[in-house]
N, C-alpha and C. Protein backbone atom coordinates (compact mmCIF):
# COMPACT_ATOMS: atom_id res chain seq x y z
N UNK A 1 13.43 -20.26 -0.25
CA UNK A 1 14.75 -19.80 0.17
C UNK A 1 15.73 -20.01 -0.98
N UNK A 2 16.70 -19.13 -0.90
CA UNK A 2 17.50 -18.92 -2.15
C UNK A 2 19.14 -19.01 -1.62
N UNK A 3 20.25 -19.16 -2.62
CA UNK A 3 21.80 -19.03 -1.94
C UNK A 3 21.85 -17.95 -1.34
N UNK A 4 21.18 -16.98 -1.18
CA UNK A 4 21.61 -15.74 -0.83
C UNK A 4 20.69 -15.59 0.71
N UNK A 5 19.89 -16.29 0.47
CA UNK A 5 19.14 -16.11 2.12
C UNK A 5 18.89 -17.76 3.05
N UNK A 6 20.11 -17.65 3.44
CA UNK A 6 20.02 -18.89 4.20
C UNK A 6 19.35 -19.11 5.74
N UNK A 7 18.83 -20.09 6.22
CA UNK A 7 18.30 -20.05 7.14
C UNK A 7 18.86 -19.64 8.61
N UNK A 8 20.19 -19.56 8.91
CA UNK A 8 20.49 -19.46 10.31
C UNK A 8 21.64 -18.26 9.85
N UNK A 9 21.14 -17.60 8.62
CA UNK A 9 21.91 -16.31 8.40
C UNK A 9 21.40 -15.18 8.93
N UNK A 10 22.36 -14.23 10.20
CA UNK A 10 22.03 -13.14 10.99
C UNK A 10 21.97 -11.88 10.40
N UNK A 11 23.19 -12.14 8.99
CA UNK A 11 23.11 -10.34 8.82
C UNK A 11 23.22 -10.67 7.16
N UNK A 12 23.05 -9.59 6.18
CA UNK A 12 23.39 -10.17 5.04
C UNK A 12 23.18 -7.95 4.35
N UNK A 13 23.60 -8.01 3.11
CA UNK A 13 23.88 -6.85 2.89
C UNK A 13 22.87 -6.40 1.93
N UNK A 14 22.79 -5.14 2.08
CA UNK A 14 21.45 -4.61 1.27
C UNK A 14 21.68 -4.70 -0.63
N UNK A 15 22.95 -5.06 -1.02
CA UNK A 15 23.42 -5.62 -2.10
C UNK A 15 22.91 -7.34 -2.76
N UNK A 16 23.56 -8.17 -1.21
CA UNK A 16 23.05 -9.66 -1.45
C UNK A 16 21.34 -9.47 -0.98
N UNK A 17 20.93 -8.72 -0.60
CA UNK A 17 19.14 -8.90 -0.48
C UNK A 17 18.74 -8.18 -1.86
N UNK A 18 19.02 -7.31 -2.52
CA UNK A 18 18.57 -7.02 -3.57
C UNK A 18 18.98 -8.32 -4.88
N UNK A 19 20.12 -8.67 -4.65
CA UNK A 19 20.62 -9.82 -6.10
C UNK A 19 19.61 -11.10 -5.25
N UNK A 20 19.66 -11.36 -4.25
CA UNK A 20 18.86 -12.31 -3.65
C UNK A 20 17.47 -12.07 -4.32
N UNK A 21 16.57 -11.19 -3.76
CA UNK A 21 15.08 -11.01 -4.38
C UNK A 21 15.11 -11.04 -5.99
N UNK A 22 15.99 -11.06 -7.12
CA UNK A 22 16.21 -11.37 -8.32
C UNK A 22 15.63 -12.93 -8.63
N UNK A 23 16.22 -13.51 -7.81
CA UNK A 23 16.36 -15.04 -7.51
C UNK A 23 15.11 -15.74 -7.12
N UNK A 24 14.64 -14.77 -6.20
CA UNK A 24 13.82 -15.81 -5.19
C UNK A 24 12.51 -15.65 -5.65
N UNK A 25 11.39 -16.91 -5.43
CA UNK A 25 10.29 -17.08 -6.15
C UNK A 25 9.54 -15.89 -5.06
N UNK A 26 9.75 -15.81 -3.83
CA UNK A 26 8.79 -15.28 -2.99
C UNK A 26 9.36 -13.76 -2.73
N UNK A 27 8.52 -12.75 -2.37
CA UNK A 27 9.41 -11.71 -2.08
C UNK A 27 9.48 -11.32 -0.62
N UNK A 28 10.70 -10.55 -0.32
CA UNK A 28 11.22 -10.54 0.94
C UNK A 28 11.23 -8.79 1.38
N UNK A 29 11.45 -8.21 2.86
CA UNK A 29 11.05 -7.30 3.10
C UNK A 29 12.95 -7.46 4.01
N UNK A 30 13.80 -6.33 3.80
CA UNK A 30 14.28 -5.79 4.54
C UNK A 30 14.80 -4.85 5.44
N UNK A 31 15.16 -5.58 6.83
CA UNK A 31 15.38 -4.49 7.61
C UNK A 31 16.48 -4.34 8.30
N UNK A 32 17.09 -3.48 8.42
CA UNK A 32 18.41 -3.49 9.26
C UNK A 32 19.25 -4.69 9.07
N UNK A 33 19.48 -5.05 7.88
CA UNK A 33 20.38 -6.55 7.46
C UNK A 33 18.98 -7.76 7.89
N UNK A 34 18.46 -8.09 8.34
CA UNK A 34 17.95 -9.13 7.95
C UNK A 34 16.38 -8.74 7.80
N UNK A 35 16.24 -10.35 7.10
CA UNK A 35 15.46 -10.66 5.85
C UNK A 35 14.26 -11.35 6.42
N UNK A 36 12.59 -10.44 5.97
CA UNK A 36 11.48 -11.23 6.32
C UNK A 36 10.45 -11.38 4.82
N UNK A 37 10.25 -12.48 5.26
CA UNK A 37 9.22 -13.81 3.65
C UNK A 37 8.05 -12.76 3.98
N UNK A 38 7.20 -12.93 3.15
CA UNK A 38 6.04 -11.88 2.58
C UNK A 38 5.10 -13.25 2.75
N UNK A 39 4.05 -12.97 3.36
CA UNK A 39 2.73 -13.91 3.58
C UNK A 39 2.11 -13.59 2.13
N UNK A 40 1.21 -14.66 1.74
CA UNK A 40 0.55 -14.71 0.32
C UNK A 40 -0.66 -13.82 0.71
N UNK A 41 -1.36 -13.18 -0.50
CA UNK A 41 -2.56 -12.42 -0.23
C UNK A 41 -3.46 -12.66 -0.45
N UNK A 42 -4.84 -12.47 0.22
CA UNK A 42 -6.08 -13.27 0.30
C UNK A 42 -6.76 -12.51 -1.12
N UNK A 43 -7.79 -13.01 -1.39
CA UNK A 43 -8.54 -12.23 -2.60
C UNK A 43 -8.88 -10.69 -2.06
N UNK A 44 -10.07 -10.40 -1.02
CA UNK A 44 -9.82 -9.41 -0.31
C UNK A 44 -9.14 -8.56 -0.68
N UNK A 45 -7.60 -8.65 -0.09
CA UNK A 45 -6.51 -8.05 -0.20
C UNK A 45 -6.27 -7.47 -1.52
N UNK A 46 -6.51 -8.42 -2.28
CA UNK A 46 -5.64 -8.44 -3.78
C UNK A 46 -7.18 -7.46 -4.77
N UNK A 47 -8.26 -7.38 -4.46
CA UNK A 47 -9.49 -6.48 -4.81
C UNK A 47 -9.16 -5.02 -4.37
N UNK A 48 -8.62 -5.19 -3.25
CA UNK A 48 -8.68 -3.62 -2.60
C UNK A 48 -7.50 -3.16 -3.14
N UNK A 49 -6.04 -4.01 -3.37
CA UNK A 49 -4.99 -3.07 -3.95
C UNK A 49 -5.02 -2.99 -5.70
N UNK A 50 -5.69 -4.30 -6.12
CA UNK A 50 -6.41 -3.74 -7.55
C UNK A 50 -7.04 -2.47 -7.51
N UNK A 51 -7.99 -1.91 -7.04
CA UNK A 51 -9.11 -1.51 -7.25
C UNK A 51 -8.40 -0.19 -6.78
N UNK A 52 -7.78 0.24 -5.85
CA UNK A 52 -6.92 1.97 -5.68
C UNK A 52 -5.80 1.50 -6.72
N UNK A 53 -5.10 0.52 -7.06
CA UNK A 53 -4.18 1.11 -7.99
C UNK A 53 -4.72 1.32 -9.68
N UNK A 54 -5.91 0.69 -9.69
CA UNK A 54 -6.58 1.07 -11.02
C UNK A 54 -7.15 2.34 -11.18
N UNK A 55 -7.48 3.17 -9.78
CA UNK A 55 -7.88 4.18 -9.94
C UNK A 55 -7.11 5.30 -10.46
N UNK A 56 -5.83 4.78 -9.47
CA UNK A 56 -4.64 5.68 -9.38
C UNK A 56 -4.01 5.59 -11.16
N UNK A 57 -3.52 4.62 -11.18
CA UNK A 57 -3.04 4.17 -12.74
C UNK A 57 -4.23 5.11 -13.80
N UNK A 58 -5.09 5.43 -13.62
CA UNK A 58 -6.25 5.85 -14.46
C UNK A 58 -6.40 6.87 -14.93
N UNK A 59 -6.54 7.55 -13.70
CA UNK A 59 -5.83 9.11 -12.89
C UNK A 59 -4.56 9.56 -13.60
N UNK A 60 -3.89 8.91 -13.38
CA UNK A 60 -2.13 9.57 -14.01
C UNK A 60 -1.89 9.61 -15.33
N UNK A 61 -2.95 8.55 -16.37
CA UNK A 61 -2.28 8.48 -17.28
C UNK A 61 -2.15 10.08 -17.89
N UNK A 62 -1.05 10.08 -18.57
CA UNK A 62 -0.68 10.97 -19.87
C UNK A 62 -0.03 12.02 -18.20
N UNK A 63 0.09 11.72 -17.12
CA UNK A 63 1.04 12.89 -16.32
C UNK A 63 2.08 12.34 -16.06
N UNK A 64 2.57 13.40 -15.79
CA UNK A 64 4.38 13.33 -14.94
C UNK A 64 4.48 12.25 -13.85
N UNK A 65 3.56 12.29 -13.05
CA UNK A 65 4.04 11.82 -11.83
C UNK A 65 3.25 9.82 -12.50
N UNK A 66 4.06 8.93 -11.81
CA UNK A 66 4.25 7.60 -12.10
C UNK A 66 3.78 6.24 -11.13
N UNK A 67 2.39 5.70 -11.28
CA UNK A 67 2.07 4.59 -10.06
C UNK A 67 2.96 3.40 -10.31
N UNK A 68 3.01 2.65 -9.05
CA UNK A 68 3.70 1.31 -9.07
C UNK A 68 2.78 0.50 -8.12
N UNK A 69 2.58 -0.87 -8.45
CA UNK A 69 2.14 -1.49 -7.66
C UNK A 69 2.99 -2.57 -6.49
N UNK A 70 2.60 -3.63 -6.13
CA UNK A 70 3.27 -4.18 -5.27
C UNK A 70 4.86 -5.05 -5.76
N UNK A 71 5.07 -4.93 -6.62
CA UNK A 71 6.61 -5.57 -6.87
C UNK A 71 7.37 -4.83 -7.00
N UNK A 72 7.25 -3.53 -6.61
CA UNK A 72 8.29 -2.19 -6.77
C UNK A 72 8.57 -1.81 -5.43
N UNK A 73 10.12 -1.75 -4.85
CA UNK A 73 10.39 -2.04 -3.28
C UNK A 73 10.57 -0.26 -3.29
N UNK A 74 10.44 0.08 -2.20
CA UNK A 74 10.40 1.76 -1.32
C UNK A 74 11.96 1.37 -0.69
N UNK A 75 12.58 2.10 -0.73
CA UNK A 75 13.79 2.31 0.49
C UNK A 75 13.74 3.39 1.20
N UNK A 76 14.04 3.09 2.43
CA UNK A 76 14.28 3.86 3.80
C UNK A 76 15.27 3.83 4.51
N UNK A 77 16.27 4.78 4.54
CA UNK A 77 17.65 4.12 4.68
C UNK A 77 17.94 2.80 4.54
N UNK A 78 17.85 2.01 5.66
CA UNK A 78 18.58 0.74 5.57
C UNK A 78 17.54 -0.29 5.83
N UNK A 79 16.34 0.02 5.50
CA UNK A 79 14.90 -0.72 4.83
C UNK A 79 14.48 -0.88 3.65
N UNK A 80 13.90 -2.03 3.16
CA UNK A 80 13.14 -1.74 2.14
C UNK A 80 12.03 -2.84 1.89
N UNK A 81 10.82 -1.97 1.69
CA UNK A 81 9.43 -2.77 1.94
C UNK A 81 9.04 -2.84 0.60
N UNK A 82 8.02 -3.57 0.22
CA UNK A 82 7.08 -3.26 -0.88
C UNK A 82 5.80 -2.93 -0.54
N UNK A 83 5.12 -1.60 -0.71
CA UNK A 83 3.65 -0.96 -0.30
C UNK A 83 2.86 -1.82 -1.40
N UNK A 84 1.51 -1.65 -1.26
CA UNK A 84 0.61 -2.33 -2.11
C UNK A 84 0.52 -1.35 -3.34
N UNK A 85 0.38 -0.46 -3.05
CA UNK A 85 0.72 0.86 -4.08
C UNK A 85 1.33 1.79 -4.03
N UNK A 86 1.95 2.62 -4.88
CA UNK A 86 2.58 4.18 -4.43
C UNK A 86 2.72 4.56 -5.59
N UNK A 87 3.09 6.28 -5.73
CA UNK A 87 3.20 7.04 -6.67
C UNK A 87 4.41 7.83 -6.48
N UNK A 88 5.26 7.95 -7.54
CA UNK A 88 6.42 8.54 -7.63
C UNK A 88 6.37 9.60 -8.74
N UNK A 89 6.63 10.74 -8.17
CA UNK A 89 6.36 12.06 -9.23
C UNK A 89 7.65 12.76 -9.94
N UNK A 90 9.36 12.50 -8.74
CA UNK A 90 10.44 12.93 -9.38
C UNK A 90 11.27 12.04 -8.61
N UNK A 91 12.13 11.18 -8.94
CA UNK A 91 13.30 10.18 -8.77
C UNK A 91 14.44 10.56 -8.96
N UNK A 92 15.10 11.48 -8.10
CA UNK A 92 15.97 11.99 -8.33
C UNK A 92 17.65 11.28 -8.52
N UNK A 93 17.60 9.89 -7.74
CA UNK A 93 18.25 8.99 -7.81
C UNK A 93 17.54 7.47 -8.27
N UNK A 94 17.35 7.39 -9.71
CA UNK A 94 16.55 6.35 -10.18
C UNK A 94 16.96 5.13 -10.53
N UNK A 95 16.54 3.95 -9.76
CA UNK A 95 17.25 2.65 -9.54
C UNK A 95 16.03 1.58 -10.09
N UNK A 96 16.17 0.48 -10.93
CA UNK A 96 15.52 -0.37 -11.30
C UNK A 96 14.19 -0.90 -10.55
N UNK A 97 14.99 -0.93 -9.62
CA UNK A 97 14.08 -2.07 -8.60
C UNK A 97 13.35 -1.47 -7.40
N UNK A 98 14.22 -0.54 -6.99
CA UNK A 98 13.28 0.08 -5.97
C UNK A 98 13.43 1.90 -6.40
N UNK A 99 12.66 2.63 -5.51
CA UNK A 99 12.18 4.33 -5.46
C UNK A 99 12.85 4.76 -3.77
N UNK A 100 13.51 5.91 -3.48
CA UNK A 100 13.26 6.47 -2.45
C UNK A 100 12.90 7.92 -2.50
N UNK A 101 11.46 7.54 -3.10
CA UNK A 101 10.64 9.11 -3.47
C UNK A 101 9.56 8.89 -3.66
N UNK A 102 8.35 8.20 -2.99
CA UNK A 102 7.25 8.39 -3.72
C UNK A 102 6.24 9.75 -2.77
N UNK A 103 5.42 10.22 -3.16
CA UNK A 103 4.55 11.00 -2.64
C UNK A 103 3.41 10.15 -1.96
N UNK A 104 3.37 9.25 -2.20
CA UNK A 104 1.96 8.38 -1.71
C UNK A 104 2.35 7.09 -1.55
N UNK A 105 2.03 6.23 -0.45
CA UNK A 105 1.65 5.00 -0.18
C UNK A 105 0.74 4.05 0.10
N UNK A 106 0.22 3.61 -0.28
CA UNK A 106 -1.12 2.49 0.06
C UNK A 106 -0.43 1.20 0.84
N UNK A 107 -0.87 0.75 1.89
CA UNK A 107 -0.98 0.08 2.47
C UNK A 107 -2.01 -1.04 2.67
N UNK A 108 -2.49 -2.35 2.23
CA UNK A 108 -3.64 -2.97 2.37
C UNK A 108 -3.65 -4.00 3.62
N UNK A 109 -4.12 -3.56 5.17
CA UNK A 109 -4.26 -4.42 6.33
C UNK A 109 -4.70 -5.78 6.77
N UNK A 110 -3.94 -6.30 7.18
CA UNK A 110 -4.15 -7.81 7.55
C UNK A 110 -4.14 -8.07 8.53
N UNK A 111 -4.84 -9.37 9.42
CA UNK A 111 -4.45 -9.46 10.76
C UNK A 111 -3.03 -10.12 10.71
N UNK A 112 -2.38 -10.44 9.95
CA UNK A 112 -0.98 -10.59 9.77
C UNK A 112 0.07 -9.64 9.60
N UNK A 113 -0.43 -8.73 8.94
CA UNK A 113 0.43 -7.73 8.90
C UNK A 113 0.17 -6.60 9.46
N UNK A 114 -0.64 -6.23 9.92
CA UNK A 114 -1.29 -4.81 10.90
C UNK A 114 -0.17 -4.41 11.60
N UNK A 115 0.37 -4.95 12.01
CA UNK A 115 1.78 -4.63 13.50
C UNK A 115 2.22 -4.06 12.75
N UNK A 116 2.55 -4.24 11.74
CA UNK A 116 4.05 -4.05 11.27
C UNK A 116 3.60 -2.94 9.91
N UNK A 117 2.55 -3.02 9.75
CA UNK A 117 1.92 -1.45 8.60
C UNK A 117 1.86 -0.58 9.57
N UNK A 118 1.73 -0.60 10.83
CA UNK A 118 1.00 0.52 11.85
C UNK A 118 2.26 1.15 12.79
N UNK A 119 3.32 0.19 12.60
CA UNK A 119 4.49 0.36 13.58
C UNK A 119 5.83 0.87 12.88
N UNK A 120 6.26 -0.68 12.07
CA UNK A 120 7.69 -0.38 11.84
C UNK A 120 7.39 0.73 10.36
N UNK A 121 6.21 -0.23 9.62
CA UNK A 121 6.49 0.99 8.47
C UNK A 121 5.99 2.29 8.15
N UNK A 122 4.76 2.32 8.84
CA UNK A 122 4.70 3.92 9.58
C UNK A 122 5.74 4.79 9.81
N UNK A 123 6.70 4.49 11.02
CA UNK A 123 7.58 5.16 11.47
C UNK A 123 8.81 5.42 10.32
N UNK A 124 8.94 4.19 9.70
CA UNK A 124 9.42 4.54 8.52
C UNK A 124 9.63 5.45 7.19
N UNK A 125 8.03 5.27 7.08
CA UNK A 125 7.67 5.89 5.59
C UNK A 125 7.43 7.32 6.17
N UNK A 126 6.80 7.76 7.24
CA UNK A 126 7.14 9.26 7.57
C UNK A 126 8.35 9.68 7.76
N UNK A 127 9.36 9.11 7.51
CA UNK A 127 10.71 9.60 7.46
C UNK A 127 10.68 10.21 5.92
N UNK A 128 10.07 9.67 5.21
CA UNK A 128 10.61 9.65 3.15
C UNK A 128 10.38 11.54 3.21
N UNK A 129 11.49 12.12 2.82
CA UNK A 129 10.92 13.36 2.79
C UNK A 129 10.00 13.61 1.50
N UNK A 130 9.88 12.90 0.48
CA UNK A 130 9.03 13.53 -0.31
C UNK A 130 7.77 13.10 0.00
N UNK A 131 7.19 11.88 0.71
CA UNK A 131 5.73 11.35 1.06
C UNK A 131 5.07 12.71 1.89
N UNK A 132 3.72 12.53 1.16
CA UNK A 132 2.54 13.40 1.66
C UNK A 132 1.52 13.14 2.28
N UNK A 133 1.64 11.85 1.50
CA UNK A 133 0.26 10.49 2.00
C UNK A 133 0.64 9.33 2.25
N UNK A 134 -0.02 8.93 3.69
CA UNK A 134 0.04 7.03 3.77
C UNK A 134 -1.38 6.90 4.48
N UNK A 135 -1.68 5.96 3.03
CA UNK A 135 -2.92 5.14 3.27
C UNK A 135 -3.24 4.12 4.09
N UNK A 136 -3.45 3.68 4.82
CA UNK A 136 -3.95 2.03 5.25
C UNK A 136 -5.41 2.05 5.06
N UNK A 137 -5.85 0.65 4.64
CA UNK A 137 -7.00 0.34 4.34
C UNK A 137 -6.90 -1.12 4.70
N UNK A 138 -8.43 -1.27 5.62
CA UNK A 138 -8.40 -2.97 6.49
C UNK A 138 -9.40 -3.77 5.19
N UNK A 139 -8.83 -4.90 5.30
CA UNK A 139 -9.54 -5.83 4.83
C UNK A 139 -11.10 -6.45 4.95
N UNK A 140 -10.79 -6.41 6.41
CA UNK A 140 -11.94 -7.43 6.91
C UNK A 140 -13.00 -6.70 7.52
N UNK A 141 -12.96 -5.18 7.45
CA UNK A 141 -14.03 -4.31 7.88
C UNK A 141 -13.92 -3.16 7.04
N UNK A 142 -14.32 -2.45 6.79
CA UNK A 142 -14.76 -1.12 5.59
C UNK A 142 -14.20 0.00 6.75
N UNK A 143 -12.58 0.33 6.62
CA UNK A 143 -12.12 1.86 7.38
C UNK A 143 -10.49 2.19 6.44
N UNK A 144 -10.54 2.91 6.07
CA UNK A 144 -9.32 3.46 5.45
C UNK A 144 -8.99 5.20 6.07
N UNK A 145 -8.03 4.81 6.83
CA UNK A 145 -6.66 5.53 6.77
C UNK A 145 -5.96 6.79 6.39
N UNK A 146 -6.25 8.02 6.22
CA UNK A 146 -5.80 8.38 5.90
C UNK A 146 -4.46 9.66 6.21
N UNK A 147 -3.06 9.29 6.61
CA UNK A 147 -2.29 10.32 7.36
C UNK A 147 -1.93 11.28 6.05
N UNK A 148 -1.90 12.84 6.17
CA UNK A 148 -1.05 13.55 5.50
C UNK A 148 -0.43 14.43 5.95
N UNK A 149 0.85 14.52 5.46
CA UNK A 149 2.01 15.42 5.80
C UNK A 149 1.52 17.00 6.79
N UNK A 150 0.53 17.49 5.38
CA UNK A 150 0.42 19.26 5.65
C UNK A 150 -0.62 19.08 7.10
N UNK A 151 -1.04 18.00 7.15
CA UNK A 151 -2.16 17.60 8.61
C UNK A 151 -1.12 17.28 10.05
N UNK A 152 0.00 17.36 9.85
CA UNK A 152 0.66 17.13 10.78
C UNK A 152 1.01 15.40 11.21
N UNK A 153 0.35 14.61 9.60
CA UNK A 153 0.48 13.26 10.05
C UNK A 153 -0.77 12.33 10.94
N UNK A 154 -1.68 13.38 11.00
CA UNK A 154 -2.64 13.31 12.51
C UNK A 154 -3.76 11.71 11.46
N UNK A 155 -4.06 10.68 11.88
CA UNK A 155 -4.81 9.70 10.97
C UNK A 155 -6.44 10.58 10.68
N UNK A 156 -7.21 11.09 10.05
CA UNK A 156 -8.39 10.86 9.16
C UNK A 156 -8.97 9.26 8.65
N UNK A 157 -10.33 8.77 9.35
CA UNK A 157 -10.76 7.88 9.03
C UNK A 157 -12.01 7.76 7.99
N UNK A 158 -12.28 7.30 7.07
CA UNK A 158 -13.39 6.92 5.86
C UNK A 158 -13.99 5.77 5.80
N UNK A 159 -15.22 6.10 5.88
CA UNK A 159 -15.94 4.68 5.65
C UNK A 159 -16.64 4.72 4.26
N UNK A 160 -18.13 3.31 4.18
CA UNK A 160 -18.52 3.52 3.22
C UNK A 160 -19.78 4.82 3.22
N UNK A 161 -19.77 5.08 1.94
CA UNK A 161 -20.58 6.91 1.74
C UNK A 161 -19.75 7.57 1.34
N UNK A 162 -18.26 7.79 2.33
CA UNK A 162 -17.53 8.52 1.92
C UNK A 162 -16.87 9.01 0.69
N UNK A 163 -15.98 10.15 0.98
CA UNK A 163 -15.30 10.48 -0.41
C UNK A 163 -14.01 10.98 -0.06
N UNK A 164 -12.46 10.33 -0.32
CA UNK A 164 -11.48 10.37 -0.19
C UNK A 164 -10.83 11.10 -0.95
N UNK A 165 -10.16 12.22 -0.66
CA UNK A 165 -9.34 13.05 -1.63
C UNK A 165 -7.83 13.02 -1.11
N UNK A 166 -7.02 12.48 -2.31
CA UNK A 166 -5.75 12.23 -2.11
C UNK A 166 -5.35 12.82 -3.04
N UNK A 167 -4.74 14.03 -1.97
CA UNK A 167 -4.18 15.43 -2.47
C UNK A 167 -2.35 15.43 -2.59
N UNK A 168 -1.99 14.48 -2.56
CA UNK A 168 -0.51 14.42 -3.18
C UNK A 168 -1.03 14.17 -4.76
N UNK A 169 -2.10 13.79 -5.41
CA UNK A 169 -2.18 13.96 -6.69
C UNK A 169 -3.61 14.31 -7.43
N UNK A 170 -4.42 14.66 -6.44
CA UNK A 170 -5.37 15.48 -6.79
C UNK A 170 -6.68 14.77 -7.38
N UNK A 171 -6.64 13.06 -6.61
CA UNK A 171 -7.81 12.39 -7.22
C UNK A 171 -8.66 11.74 -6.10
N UNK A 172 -10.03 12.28 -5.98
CA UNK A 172 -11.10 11.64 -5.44
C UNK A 172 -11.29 10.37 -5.72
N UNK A 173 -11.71 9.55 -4.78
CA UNK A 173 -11.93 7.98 -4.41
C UNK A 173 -13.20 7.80 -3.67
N UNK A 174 -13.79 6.86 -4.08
CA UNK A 174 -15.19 6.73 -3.21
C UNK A 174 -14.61 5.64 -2.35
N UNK A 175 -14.53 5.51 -1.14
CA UNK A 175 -14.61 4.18 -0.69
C UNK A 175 -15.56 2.83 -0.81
N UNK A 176 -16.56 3.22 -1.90
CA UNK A 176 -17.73 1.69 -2.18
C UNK A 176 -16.41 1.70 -3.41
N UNK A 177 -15.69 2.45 -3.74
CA UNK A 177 -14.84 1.76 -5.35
C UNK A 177 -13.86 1.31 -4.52
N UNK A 178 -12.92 1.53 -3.93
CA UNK A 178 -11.91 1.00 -2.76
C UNK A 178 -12.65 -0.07 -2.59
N UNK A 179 -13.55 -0.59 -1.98
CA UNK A 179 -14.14 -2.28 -1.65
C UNK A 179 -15.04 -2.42 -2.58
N UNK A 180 -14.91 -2.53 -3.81
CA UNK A 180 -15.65 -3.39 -4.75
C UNK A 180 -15.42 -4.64 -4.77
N UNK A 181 -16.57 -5.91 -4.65
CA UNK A 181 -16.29 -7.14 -4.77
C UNK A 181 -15.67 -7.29 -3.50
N UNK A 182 -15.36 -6.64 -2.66
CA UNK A 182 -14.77 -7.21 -1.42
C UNK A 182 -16.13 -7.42 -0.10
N UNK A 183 -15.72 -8.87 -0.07
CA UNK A 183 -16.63 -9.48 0.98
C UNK A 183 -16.09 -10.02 2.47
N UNK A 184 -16.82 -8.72 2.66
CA UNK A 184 -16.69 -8.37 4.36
C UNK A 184 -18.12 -8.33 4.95
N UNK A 185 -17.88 -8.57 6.17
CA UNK A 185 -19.86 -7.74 6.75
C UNK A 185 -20.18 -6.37 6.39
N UNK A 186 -18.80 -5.52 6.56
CA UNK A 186 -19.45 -4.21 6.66
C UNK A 186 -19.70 -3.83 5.15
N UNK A 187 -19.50 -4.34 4.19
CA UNK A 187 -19.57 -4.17 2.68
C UNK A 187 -21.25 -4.85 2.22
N UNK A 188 -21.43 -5.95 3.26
CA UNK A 188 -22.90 -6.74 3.08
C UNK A 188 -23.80 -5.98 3.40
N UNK A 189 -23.52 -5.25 4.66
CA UNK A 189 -24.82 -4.36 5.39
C UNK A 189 -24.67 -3.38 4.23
N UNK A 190 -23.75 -2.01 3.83
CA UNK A 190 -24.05 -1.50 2.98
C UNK A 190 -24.82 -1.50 1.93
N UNK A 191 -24.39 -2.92 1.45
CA UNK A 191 -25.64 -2.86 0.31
C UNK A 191 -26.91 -2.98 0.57
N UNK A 192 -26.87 -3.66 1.61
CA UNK A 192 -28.45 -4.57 2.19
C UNK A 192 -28.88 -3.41 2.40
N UNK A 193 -28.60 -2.24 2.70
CA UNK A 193 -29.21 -1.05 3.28
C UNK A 193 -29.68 -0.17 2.08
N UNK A 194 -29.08 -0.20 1.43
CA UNK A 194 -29.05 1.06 -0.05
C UNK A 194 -29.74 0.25 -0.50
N UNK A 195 -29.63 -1.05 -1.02
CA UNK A 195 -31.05 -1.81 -1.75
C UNK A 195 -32.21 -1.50 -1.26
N UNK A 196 -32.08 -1.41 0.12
CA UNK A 196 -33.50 -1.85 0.91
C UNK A 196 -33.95 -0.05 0.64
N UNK A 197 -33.46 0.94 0.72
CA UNK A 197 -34.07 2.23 0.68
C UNK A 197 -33.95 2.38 -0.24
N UNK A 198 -33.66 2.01 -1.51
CA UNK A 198 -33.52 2.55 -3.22
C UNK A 198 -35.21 2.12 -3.28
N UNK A 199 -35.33 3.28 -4.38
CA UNK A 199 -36.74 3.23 -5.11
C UNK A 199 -36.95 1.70 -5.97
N UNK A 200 -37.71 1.19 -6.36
CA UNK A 200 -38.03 -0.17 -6.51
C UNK A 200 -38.05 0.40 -8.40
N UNK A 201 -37.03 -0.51 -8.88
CA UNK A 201 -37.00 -0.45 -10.28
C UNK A 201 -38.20 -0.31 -11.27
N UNK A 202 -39.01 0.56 -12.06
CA UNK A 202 -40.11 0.68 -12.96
C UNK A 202 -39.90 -0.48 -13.78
């Protein structure tokens, strides 16, 4: 906690929450004037939003359009979150610290944070008129997410095998690269299975 976010403070301004998050060791999510602490991220977590924003970052280099990872805040009117990833292609009003333009969002699911990826910032981030895509992808089981705009928003689900095309920028994703190193059951059986039917090394 910082001077700017005190504990039995009800309302505070989207000015003192931005000079506030300057300050503060932890980062904070706001909404409608007040202020919520960001839970720390498990390895899990921190593999799966490595591993799409390396793709993504990979993908873009030498183009127009620009990835950010999780310390770069989204605004929504009188919100502002940090996604695990997103891509911003034209910023028409371009501000340091945060974007209210990206074409894409990644989301990485927690049983801590699920409510609130599936609810408040859902309802949210389909407001951004330039977003095309919002991702969610769960941690603790192998299913990613996928809503897009020209689909009417309607969710598309991917497992492992699959092949993800995220057409706000035109790059295929395998979901075994989305959970690399991530240890879950449904990531164990996968392999246990493809080992067990792969041809036996010469």
């Amino acid at each position: 906690m910082n001077a700017y976010f005190q504990p039995n403070q009800s309302w505070i301004s989207e000015e003192d929450y931005l000079q506030g998050e300057l300050l503060s060791e932890i980062k904070h999510e706001y909404i409608d004037g007040q202020v919520y602490a960001m839970a720390g991220a498990s390895k899990n977590h921190e593999r799966i939003a490595g591993n799409v924003f390396g793709e993504i970052r990979a993908h873009l280099k030498g183009k127009p359009c620009e990835p950010f990872a999780s310390d770069i805040k989204v605004k929504v009117g009188t919100q502002f979150f940090y996604p695990d990833a997103m891509v911003v292609c034209h910023d028409p009003d371009p501000h340091e610290y945060y974007t209210q333009s990206p074409v894409l969002i990644v989301e990485v699911l927690s049983r801590h944070t699920r409510k609130t990826d599936e609810t408040t910032k859902r309802r949210a981030y389909l407001e951004i008129p330039s977003l095309l895509e919002y991702v969610l992808i769960e941690q603790d089981i192998v299913d990613v997410e996928v809503c897009r705009r020209v689909e009417g928003w309607v969710s598309k689900h991917y497992f492992m095998g699959d092949q993800i095309l995220l057409q706000s920028i035109g790059l295929t994703l395998a979901v075994e690269e989305i959970y690399a190193r991530v240890v879950n059951e449904d990531v164990r059986l996968f392999l246990e299975e493809r080992a067990a039917t792969s041809p036996p090394t010469p």
